[in-house]
C-alpha atoms as a PDB file:
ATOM      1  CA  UNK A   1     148.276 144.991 124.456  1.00  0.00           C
ATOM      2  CA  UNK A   2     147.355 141.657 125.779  1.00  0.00           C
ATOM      3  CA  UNK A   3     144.127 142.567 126.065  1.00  0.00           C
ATOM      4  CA  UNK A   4     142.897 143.521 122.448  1.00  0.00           C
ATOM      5  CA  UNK A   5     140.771 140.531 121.845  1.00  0.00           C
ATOM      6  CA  UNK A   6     138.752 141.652 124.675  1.00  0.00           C
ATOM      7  CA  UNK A   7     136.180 143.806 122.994  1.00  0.00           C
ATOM      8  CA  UNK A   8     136.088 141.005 120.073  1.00  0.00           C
ATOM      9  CA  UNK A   9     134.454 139.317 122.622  1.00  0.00           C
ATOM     10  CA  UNK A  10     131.574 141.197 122.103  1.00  0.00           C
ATOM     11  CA  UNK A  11     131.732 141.657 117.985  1.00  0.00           C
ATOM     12  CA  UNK A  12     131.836 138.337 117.447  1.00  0.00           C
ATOM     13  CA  UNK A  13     128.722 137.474 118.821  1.00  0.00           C
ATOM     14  CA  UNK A  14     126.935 140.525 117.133  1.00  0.00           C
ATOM     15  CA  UNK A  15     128.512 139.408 113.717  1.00  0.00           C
ATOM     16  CA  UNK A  16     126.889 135.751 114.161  1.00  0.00           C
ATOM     17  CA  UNK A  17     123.749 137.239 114.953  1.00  0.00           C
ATOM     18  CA  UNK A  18     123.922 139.558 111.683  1.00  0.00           C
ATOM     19  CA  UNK A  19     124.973 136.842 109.801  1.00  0.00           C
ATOM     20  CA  UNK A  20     122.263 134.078 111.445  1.00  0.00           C
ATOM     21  CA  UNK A  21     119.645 137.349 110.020  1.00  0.00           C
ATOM     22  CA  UNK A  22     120.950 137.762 106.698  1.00  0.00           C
ATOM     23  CA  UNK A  23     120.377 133.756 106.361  1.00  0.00           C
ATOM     24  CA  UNK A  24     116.605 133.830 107.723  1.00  0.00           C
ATOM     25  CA  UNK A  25     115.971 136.739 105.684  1.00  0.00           C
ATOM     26  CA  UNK A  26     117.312 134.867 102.184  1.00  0.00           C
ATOM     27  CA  UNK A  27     115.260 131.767 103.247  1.00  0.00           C
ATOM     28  CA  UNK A  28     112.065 134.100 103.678  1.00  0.00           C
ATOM     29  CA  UNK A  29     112.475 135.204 100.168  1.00  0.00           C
ATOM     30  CA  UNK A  30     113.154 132.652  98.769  1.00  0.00           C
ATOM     31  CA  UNK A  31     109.831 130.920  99.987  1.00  0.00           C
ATOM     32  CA  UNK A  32     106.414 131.419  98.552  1.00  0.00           C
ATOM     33  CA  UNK A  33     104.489 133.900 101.301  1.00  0.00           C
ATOM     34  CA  UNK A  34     101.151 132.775  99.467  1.00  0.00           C
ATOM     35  CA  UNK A  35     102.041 129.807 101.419  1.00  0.00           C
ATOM     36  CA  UNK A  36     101.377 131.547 104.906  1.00  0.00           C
ATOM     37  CA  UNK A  37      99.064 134.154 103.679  1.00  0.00           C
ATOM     38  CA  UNK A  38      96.916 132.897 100.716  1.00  0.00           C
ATOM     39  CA  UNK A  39      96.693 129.025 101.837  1.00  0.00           C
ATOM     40  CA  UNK A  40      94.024 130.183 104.493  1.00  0.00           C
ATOM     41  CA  UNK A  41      91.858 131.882 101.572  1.00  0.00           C
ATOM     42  CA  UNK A  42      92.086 129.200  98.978  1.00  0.00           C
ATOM     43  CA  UNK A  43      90.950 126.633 101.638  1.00  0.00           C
ATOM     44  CA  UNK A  44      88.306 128.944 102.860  1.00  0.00           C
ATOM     45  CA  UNK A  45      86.706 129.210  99.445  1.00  0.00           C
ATOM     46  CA  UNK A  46      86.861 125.551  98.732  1.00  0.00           C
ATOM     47  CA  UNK A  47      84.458 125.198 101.191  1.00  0.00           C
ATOM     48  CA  UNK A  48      82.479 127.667 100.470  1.00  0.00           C
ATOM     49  CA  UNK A  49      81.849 126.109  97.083  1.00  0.00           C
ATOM     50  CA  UNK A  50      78.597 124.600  97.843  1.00  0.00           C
ATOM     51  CA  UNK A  51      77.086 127.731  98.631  1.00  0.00           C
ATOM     52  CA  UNK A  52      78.559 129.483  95.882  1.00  0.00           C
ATOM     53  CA  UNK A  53      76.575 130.110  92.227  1.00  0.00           C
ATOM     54  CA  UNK A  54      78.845 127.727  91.087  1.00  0.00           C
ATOM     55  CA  UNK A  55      81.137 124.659  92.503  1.00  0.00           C
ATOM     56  CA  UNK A  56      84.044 122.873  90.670  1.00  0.00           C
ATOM     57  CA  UNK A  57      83.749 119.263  90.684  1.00  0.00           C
ATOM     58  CA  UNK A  58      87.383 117.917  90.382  1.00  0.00           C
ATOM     59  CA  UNK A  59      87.864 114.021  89.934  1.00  0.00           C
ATOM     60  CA  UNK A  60      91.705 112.645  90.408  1.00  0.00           C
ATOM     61  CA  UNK A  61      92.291 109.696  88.570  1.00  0.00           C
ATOM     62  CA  UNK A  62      95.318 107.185  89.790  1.00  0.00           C
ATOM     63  CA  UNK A  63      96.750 106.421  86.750  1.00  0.00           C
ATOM     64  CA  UNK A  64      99.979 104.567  88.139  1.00  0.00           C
ATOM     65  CA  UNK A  65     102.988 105.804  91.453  1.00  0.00           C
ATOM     66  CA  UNK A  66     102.618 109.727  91.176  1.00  0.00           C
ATOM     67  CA  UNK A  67     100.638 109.737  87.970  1.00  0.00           C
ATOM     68  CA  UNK A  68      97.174 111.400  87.531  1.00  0.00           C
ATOM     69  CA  UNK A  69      94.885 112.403  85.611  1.00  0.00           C
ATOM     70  CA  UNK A  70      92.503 115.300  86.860  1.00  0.00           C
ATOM     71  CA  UNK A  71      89.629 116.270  85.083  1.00  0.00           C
ATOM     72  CA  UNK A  72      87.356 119.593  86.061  1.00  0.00           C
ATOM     73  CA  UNK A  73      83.212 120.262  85.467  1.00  0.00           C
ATOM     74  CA  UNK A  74      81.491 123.345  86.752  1.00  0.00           C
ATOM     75  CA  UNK A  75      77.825 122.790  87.600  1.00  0.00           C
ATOM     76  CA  UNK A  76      75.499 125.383  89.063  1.00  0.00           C
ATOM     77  CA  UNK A  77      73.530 125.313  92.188  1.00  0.00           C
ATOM     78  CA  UNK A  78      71.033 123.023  91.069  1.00  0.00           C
ATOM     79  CA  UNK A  79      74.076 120.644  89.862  1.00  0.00           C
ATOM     80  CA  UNK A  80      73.511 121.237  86.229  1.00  0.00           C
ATOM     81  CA  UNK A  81      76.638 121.354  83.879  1.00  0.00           C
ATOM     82  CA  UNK A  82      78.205 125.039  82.915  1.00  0.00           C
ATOM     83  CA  UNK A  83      80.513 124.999  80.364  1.00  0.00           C
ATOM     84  CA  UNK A  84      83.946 126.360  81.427  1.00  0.00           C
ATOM     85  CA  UNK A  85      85.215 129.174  79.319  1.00  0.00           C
ATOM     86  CA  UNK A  86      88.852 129.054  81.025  1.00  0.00           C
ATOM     87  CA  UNK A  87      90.508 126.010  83.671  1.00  0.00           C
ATOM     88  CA  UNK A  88      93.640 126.298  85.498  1.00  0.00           C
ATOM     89  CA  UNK A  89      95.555 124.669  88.006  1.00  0.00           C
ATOM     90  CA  UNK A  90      98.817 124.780  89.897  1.00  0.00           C
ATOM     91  CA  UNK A  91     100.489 121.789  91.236  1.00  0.00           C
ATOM     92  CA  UNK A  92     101.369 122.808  94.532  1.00  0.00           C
ATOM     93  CA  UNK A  93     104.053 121.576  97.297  1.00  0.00           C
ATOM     94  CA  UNK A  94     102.855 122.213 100.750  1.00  0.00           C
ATOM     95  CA  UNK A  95     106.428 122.814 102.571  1.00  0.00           C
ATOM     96  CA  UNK A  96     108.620 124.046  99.560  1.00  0.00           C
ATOM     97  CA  UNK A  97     106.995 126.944  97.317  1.00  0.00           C
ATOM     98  CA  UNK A  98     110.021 126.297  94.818  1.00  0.00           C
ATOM     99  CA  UNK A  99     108.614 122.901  93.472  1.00  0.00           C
ATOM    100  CA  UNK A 100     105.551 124.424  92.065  1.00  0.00           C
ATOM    101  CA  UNK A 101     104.429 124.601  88.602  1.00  0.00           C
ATOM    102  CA  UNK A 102     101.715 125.654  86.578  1.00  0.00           C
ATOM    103  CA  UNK A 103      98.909 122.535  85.668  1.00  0.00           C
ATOM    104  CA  UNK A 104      98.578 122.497  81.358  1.00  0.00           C
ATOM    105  CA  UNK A 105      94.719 122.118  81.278  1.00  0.00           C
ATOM    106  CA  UNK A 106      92.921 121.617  77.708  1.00  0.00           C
ATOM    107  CA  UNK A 107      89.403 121.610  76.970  1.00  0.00           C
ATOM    108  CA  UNK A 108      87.744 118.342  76.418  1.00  0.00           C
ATOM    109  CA  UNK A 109      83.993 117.442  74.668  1.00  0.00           C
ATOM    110  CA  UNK A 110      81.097 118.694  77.476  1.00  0.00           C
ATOM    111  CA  UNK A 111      82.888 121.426  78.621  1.00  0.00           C
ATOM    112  CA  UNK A 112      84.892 119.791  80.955  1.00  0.00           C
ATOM    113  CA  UNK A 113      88.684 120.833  81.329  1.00  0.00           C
ATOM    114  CA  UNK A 114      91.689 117.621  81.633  1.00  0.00           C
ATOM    115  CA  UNK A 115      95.295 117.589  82.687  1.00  0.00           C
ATOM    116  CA  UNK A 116      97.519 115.279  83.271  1.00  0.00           C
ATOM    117  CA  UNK A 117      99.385 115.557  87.135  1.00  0.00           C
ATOM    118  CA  UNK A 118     103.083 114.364  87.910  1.00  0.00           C
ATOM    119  CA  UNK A 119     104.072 114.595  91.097  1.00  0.00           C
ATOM    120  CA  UNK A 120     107.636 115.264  91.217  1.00  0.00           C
ATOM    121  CA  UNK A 121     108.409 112.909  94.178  1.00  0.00           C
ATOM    122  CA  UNK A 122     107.175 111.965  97.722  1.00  0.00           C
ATOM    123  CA  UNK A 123     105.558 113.922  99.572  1.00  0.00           C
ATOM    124  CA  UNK A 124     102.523 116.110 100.418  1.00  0.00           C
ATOM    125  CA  UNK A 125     101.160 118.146  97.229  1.00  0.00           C
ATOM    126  CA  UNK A 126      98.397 119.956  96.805  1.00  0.00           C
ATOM    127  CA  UNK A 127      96.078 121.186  93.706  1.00  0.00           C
ATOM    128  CA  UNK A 128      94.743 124.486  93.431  1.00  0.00           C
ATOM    129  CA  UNK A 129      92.125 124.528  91.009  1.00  0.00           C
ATOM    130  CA  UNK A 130      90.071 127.169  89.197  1.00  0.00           C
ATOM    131  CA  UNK A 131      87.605 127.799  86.636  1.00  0.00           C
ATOM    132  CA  UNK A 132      85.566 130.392  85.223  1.00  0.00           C
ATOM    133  CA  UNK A 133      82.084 130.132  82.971  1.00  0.00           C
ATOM    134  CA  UNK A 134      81.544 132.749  80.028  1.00  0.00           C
ATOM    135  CA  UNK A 135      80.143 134.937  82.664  1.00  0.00           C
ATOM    136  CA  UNK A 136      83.044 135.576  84.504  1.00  0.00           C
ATOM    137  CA  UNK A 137      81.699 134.031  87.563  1.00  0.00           C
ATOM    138  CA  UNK A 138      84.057 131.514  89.402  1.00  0.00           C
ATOM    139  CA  UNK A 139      84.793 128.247  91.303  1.00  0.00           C
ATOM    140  CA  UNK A 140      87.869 126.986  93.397  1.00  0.00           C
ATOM    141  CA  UNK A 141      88.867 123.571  94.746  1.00  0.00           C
ATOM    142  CA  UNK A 142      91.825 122.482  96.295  1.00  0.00           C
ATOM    143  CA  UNK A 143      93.104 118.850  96.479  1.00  0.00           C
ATOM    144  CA  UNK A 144      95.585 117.040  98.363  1.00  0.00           C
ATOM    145  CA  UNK A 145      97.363 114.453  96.412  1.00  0.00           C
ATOM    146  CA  UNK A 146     100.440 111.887  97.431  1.00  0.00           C
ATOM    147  CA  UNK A 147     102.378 109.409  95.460  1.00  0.00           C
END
């Protein structure tokens, strides 16, 4: 009878473990798996721009701490302006998928494409970029940005 907490000794530890599991697996959902998966693709076709039909030429403006202004052109191969039927962007935080939010481009006078970027707070962000011409055909840039 004096005995009973013997095989405990052996639960216990298997309980932490299950529990130490359920608490990786939550923080695995919880993150963005673009960030493992799709990072290697978006930076991959970023530099593949210049080869591409068409590159995105993305200018970040310092406007004051945190504050910029971003403004997108697509030009052709030959470094001609295309007009840009469609911009977006996502703002973007490198270690913590939950602080990222969708970029509220609008069209501006030369087809260019302009939105206005607030970095949250400190840290490293990056800006995934993307347009698209009337043709359907496509550009990508990615920018790393920090207050």
């Amino acid at each position: 009878m004096a005995r009973r907490w013997i095989p405990l000794l052996a639960l216990f530890p298997l309980l932490a473990l299950m529990a130490a599991d359920v608490v990786m697996a939550v923080l695995a959902t919880r993150s963005d798996p673009g960030l493992v998966a799709d990072a290697p693709r978006r930076l991959g076709m970023a530099r593949l721009a210049p080869t591409a039909e068409l590159r995105l030429d993305a200018v970040a403006e310092k406007r004051a701490r945190g504050v910029y202004l971003m403004t997108l052109r697509l030009r052709d191969a030959a470094g001609a302006p295309v007009p840009a039927a469609m911009a977006e962007g996502r703002l973007e935080r490198t270690t913590h998928a939950g602080a990222d939010q969708p970029l509220p481009f609008e069209p501006v006078r030369g087809g260019g494409w302009r939105a206005e970027v607030v970095l949250p707070d400190a840290g490293a962000w990056q800006v995934t970029l993307a347009a698209r011409d009337e043709e359907g055909r496509s550009a990508l840039a990615v920018i790393r940005l920090a207050p």
